[in-house]
PDB file of N, CA and C in Angstrom:
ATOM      1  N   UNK A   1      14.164  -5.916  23.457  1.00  0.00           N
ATOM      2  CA  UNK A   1      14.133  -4.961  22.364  1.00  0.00           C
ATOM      3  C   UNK A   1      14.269  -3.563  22.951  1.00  0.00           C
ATOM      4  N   UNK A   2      14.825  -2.571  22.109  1.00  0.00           N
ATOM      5  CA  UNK A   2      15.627  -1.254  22.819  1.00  0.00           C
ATOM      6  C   UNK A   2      14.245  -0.813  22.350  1.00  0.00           C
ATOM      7  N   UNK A   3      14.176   0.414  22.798  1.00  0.00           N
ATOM      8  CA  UNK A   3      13.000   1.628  22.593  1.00  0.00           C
ATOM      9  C   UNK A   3      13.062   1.916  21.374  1.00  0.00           C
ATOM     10  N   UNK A   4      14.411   2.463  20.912  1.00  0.00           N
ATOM     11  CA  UNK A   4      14.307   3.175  19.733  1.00  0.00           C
ATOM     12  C   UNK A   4      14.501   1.777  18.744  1.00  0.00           C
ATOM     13  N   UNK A   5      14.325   0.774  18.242  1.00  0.00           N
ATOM     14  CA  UNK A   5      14.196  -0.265  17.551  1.00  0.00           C
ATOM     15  C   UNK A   5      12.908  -0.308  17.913  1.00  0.00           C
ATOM     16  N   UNK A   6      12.359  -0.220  18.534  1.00  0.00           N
ATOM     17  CA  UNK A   6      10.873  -0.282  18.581  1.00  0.00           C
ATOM     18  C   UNK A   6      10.160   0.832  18.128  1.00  0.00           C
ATOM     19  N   UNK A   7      10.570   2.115  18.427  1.00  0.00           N
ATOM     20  CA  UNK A   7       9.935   3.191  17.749  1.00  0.00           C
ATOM     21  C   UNK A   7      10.150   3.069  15.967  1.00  0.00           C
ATOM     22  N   UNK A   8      11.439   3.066  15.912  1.00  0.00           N
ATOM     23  CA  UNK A   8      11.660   2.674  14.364  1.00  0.00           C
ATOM     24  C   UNK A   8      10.613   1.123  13.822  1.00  0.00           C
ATOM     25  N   UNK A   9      10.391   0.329  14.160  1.00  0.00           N
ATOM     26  CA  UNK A   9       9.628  -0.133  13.565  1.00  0.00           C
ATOM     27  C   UNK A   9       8.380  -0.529  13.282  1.00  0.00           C
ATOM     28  N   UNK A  10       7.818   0.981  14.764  1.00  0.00           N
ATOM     29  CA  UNK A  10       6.633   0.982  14.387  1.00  0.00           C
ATOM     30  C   UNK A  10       6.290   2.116  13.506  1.00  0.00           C
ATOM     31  N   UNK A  11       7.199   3.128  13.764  1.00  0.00           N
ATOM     32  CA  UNK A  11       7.476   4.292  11.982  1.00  0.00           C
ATOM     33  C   UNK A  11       7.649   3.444  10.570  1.00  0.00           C
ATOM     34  N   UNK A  12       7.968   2.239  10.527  1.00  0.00           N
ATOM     35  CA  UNK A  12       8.537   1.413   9.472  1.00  0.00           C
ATOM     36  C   UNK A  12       6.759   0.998   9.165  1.00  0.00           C
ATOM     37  N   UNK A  13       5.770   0.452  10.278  1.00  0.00           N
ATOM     38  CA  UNK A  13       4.788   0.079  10.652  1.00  0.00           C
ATOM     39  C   UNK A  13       3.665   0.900   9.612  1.00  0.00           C
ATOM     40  N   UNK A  14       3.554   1.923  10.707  1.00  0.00           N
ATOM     41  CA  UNK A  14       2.708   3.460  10.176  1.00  0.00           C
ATOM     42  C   UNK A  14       3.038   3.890   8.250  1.00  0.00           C
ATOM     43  N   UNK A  15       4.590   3.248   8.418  1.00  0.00           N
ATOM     44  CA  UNK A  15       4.859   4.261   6.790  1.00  0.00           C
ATOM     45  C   UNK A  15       3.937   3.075   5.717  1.00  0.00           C
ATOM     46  N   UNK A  16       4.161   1.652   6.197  1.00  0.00           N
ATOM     47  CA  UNK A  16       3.612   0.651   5.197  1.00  0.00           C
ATOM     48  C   UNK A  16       1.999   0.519   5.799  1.00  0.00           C
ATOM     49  N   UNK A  17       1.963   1.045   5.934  1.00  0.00           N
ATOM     50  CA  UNK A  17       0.247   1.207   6.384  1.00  0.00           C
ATOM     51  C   UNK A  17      -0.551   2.613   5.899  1.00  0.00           C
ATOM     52  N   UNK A  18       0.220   3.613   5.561  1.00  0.00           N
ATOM     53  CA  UNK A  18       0.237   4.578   4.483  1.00  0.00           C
ATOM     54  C   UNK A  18       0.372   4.060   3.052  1.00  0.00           C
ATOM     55  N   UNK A  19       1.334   3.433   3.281  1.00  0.00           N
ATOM     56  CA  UNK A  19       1.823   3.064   1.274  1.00  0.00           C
ATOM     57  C   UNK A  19       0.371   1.897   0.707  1.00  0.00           C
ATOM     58  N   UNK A  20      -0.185   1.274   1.651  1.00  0.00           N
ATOM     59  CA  UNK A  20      -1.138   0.418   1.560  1.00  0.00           C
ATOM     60  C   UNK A  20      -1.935   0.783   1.389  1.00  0.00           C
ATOM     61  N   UNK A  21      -2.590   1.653   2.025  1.00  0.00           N
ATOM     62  CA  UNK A  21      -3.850   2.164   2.234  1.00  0.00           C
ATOM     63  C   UNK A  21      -3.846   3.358   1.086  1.00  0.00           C
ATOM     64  N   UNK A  22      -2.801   4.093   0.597  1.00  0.00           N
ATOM     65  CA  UNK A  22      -2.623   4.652  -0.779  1.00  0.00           C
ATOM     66  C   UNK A  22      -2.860   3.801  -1.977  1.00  0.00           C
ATOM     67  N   UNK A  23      -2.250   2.253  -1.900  1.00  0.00           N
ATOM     68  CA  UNK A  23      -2.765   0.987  -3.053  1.00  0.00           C
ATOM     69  C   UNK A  23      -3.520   0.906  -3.219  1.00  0.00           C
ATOM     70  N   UNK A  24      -4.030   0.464  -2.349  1.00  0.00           N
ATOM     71  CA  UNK A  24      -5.295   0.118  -2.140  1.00  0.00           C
ATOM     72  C   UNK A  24      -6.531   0.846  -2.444  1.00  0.00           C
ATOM     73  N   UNK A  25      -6.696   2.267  -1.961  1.00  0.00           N
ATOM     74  CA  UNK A  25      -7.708   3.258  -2.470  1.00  0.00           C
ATOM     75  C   UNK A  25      -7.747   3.180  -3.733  1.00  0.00           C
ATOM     76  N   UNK A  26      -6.465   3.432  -4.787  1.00  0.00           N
ATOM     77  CA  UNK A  26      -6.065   3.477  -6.054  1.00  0.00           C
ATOM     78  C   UNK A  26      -6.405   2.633  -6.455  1.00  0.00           C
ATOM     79  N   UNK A  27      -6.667   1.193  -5.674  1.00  0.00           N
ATOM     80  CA  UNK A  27      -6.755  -0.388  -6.979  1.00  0.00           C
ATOM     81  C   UNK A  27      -8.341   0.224  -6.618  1.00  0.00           C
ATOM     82  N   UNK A  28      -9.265   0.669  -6.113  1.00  0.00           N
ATOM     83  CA  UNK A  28      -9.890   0.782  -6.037  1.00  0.00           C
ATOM     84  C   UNK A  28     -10.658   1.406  -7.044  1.00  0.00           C
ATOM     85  N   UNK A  29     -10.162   2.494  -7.324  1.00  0.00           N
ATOM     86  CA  UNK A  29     -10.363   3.653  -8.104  1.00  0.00           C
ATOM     87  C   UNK A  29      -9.923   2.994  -9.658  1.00  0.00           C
ATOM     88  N   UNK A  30      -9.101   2.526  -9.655  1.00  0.00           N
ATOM     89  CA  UNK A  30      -8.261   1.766 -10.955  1.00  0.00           C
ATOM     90  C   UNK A  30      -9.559   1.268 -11.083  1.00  0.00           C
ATOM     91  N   UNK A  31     -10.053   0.301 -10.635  1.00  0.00           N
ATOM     92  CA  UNK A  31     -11.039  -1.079 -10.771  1.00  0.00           C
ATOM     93  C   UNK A  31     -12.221  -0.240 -11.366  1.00  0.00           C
ATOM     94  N   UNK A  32     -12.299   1.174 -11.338  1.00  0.00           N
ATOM     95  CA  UNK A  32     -13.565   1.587 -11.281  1.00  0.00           C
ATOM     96  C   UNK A  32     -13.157   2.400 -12.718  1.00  0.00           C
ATOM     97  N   UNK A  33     -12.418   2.412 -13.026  1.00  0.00           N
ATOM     98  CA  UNK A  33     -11.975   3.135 -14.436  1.00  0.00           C
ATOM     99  C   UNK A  33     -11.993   2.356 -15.233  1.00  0.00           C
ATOM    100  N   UNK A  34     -11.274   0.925 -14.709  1.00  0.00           N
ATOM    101  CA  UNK A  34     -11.453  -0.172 -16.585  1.00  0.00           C
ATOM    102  C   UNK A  34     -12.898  -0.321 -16.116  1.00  0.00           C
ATOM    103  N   UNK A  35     -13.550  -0.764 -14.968  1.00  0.00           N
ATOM    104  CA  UNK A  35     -15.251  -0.795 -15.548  1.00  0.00           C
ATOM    105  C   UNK A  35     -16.121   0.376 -16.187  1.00  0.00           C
ATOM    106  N   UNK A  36     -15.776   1.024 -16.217  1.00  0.00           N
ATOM    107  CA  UNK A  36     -16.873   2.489 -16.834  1.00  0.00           C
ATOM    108  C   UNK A  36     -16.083   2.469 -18.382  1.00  0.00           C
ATOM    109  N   UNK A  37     -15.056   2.546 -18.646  1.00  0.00           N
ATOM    110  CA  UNK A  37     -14.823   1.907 -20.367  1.00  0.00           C
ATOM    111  C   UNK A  37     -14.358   3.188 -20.878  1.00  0.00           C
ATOM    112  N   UNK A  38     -14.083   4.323 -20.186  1.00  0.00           N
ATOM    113  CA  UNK A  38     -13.794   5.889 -20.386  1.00  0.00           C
ATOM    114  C   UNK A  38     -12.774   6.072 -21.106  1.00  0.00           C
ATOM    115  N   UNK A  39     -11.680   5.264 -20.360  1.00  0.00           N
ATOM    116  CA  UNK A  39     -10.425   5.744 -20.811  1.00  0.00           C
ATOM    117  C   UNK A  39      -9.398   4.664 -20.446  1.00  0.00           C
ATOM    118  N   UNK A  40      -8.835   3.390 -21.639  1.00  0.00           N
ATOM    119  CA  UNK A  40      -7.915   2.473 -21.520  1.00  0.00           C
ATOM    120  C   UNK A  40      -6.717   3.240 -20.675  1.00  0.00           C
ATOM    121  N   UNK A  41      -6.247   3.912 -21.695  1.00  0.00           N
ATOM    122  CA  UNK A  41      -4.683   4.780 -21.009  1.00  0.00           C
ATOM    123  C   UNK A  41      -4.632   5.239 -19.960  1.00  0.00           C
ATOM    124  N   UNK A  42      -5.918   6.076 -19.639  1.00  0.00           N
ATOM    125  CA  UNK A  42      -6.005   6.593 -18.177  1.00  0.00           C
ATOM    126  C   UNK A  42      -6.164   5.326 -17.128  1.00  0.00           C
ATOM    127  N   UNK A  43      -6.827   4.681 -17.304  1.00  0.00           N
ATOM    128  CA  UNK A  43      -6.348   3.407 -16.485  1.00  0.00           C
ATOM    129  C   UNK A  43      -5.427   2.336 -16.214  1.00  0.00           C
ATOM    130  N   UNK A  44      -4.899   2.553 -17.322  1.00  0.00           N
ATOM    131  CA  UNK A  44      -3.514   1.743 -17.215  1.00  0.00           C
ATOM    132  C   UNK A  44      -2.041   2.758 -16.575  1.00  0.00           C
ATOM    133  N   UNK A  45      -2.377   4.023 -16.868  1.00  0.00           N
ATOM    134  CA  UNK A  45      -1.514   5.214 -16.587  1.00  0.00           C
ATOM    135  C   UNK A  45      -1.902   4.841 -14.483  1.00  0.00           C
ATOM    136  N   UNK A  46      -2.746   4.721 -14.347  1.00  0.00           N
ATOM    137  CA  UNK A  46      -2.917   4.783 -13.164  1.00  0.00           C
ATOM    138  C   UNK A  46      -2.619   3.214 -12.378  1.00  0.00           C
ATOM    139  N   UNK A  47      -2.711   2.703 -13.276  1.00  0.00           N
ATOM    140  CA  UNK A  47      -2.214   0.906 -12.777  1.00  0.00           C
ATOM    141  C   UNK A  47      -0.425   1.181 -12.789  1.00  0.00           C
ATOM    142  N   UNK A  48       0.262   1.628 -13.396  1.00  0.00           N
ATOM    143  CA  UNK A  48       1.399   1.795 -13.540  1.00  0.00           C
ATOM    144  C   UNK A  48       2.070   2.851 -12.571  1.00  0.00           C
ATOM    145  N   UNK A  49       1.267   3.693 -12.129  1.00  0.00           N
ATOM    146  CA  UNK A  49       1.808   4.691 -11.479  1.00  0.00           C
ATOM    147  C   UNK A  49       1.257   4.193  -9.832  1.00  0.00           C
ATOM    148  N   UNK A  50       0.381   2.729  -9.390  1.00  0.00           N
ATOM    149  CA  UNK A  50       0.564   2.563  -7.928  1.00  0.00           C
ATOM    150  C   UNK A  50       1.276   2.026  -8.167  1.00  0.00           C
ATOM    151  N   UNK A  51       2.001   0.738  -8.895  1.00  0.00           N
ATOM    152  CA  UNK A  51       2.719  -0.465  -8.684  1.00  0.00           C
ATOM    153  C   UNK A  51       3.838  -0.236  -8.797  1.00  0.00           C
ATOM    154  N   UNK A  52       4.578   1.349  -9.474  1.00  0.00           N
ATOM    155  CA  UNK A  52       5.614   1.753  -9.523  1.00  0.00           C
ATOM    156  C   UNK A  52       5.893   2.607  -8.133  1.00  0.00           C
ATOM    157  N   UNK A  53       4.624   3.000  -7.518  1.00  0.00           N
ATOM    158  CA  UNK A  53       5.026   3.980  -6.397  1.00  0.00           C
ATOM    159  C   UNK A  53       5.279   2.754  -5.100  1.00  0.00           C
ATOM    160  N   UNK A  54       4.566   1.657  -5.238  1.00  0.00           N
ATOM    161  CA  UNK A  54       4.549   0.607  -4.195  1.00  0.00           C
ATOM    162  C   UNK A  54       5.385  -0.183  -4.102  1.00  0.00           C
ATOM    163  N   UNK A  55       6.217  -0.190  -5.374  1.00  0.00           N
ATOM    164  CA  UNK A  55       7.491  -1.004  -5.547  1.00  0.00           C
ATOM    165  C   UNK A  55       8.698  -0.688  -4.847  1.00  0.00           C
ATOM    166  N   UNK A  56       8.523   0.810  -4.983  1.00  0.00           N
ATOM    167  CA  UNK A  56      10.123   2.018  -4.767  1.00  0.00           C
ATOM    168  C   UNK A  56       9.739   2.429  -3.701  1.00  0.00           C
ATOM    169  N   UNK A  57       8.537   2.422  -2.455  1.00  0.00           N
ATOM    170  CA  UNK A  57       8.437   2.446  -1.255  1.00  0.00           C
ATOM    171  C   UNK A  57       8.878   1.421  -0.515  1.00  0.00           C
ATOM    172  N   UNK A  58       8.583   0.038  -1.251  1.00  0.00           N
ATOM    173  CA  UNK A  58       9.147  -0.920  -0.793  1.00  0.00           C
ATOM    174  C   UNK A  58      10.643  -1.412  -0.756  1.00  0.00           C
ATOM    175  N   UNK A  59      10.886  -0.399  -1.733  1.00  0.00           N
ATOM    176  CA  UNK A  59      12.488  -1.025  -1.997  1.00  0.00           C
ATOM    177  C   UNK A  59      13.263  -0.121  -1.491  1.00  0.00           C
ATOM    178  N   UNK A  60      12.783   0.913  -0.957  1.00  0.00           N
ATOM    179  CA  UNK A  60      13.210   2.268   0.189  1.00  0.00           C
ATOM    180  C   UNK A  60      13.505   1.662   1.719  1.00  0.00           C
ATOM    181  N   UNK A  61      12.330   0.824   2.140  1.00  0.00           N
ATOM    182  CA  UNK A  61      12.160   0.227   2.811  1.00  0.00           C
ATOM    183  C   UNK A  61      13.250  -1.113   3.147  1.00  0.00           C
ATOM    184  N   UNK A  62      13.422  -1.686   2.326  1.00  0.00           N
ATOM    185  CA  UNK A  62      14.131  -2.988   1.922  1.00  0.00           C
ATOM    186  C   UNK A  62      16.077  -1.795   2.003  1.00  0.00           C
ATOM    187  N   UNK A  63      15.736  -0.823   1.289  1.00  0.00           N
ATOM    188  CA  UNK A  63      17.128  -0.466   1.491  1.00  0.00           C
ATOM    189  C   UNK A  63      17.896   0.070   2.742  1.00  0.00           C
ATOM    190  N   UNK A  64      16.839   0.293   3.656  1.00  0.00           N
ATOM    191  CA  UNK A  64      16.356   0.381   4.892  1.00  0.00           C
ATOM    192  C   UNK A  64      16.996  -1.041   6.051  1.00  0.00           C
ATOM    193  N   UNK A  65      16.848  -1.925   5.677  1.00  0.00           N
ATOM    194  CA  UNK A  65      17.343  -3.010   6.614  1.00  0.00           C
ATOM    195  C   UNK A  65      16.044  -4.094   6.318  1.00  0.00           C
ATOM    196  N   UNK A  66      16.257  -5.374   6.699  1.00  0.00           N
ATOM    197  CA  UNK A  66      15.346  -6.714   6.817  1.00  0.00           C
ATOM    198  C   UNK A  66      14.264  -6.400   7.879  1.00  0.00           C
ATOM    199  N   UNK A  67      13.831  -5.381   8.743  1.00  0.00           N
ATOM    200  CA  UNK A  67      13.209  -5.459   9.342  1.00  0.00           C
ATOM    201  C   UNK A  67      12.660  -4.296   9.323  1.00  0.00           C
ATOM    202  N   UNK A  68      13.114  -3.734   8.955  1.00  0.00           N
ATOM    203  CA  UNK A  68      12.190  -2.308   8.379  1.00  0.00           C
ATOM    204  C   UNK A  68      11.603  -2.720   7.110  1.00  0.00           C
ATOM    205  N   UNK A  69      11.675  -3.222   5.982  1.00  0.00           N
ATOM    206  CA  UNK A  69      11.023  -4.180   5.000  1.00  0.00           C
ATOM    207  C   UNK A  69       9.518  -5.159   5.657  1.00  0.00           C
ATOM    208  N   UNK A  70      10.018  -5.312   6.385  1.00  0.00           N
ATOM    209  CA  UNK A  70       9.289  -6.289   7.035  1.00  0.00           C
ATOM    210  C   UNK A  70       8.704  -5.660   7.750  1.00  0.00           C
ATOM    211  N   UNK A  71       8.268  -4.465   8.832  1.00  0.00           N
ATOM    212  CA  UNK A  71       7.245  -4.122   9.275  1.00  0.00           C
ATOM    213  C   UNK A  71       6.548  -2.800   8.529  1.00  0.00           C
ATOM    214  N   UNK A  72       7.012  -2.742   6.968  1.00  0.00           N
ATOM    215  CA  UNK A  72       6.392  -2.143   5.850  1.00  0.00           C
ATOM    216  C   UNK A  72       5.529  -2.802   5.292  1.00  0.00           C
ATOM    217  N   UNK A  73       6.215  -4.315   4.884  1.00  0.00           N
ATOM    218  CA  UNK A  73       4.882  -5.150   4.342  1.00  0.00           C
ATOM    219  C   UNK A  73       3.864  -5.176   5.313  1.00  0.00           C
ATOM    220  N   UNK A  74       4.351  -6.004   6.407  1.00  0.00           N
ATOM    221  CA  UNK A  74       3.065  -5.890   7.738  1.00  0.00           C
ATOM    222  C   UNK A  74       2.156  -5.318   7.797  1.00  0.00           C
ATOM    223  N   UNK A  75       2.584  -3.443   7.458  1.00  0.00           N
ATOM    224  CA  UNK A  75       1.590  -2.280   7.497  1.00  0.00           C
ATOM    225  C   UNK A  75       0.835  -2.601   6.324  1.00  0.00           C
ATOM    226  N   UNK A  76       1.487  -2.927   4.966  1.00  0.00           N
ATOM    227  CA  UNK A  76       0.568  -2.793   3.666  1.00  0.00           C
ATOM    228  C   UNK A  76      -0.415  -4.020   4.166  1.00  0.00           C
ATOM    229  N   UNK A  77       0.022  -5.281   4.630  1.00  0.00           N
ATOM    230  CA  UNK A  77      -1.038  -6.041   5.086  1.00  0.00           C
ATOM    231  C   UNK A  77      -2.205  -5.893   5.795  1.00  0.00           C
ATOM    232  N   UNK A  78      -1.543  -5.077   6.688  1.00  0.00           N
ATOM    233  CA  UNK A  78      -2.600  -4.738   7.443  1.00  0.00           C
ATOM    234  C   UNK A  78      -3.573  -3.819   6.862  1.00  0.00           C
ATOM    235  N   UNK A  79      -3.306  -2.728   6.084  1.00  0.00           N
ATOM    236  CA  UNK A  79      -3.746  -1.532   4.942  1.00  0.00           C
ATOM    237  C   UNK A  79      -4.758  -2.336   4.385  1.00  0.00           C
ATOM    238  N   UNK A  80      -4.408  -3.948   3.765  1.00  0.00           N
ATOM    239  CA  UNK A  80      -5.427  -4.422   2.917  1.00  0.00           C
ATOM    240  C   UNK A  80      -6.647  -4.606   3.559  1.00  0.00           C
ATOM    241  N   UNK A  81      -6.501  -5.256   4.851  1.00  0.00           N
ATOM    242  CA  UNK A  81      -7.302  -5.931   6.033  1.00  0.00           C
ATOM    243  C   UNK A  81      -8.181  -4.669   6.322  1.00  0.00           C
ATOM    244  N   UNK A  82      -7.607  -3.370   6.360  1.00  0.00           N
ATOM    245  CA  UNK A  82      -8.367  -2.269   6.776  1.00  0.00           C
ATOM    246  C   UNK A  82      -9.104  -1.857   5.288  1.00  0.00           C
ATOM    247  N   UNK A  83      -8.954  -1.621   4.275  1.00  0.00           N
ATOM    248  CA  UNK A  83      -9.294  -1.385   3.178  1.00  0.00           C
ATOM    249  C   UNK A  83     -10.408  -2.526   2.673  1.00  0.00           C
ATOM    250  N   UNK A  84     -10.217  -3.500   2.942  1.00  0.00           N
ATOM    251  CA  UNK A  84     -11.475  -4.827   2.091  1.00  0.00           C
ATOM    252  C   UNK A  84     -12.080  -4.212   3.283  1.00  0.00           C
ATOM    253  N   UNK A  85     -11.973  -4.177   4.705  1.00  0.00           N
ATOM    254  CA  UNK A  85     -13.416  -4.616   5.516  1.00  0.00           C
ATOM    255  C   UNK A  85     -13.864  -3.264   5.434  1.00  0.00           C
ATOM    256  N   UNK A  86     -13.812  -1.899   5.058  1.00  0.00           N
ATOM    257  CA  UNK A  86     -14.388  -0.648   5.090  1.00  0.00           C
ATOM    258  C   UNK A  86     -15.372  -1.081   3.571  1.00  0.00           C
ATOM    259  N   UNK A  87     -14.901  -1.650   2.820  1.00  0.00           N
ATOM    260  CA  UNK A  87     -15.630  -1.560   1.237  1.00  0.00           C
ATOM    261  C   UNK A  87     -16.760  -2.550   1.229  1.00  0.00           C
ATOM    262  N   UNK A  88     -16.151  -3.814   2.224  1.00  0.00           N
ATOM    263  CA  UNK A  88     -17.054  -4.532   1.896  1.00  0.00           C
ATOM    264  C   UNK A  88     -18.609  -4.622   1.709  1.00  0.00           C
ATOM    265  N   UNK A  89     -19.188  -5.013   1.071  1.00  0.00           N
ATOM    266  CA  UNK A  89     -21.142  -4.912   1.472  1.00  0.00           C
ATOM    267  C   UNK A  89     -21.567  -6.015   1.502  1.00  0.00           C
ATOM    268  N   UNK A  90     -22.483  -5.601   3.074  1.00  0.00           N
ATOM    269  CA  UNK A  90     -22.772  -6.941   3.740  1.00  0.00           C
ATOM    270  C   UNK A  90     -24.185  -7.035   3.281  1.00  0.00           C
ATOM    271  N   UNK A  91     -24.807  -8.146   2.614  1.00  0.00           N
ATOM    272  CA  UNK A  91     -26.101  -8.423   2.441  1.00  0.00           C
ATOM    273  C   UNK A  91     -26.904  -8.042   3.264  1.00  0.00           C
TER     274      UNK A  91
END
């Protein structure tokens, strides 16, 4: 593997590990808006506006090449992995 294929896909890496860890905070925050009962629209306004921003990062990505797609998801995977174990509460 060349250097710069490697730098590029660990920038591909870093960017889906941003876009994740942006979801993720948000499903967070989302989750915490339909439970408090405040505001339907405002929570659905905000369910619509990660899954639309996570879609068109991804499909930036995807327009990007098969492997830049692919070490975007990786990052959002990894984003989740970092995101559940910071929230979690341990008995």
């Amino acid at each position: 593997m060349s250097m710069a294929l490697a730098t590029t896909l660990l920038l591909w890496l870093a960017f889906g590990l941003a876009v994740g860890a942006s979801h993720f905070a948000l499903l967070r925050w989302n989750a915490a808006l339909y439970l408090s009962g405040a505001s339907l629209a405002r929570a659905l306004a905000v369910q619509l506006l990660r899954l639309t921003a996570t879609t068109a990062l991804l499909a930036f990505a995807a327009w990007h090449g098969a492997l830049a797609l692919f070490a975007a998801a990786v990052g959002v995977f990894l984003a989740r992995m970092l995101v559940m174990r910071a929230v979690t509460v341990v008995p």
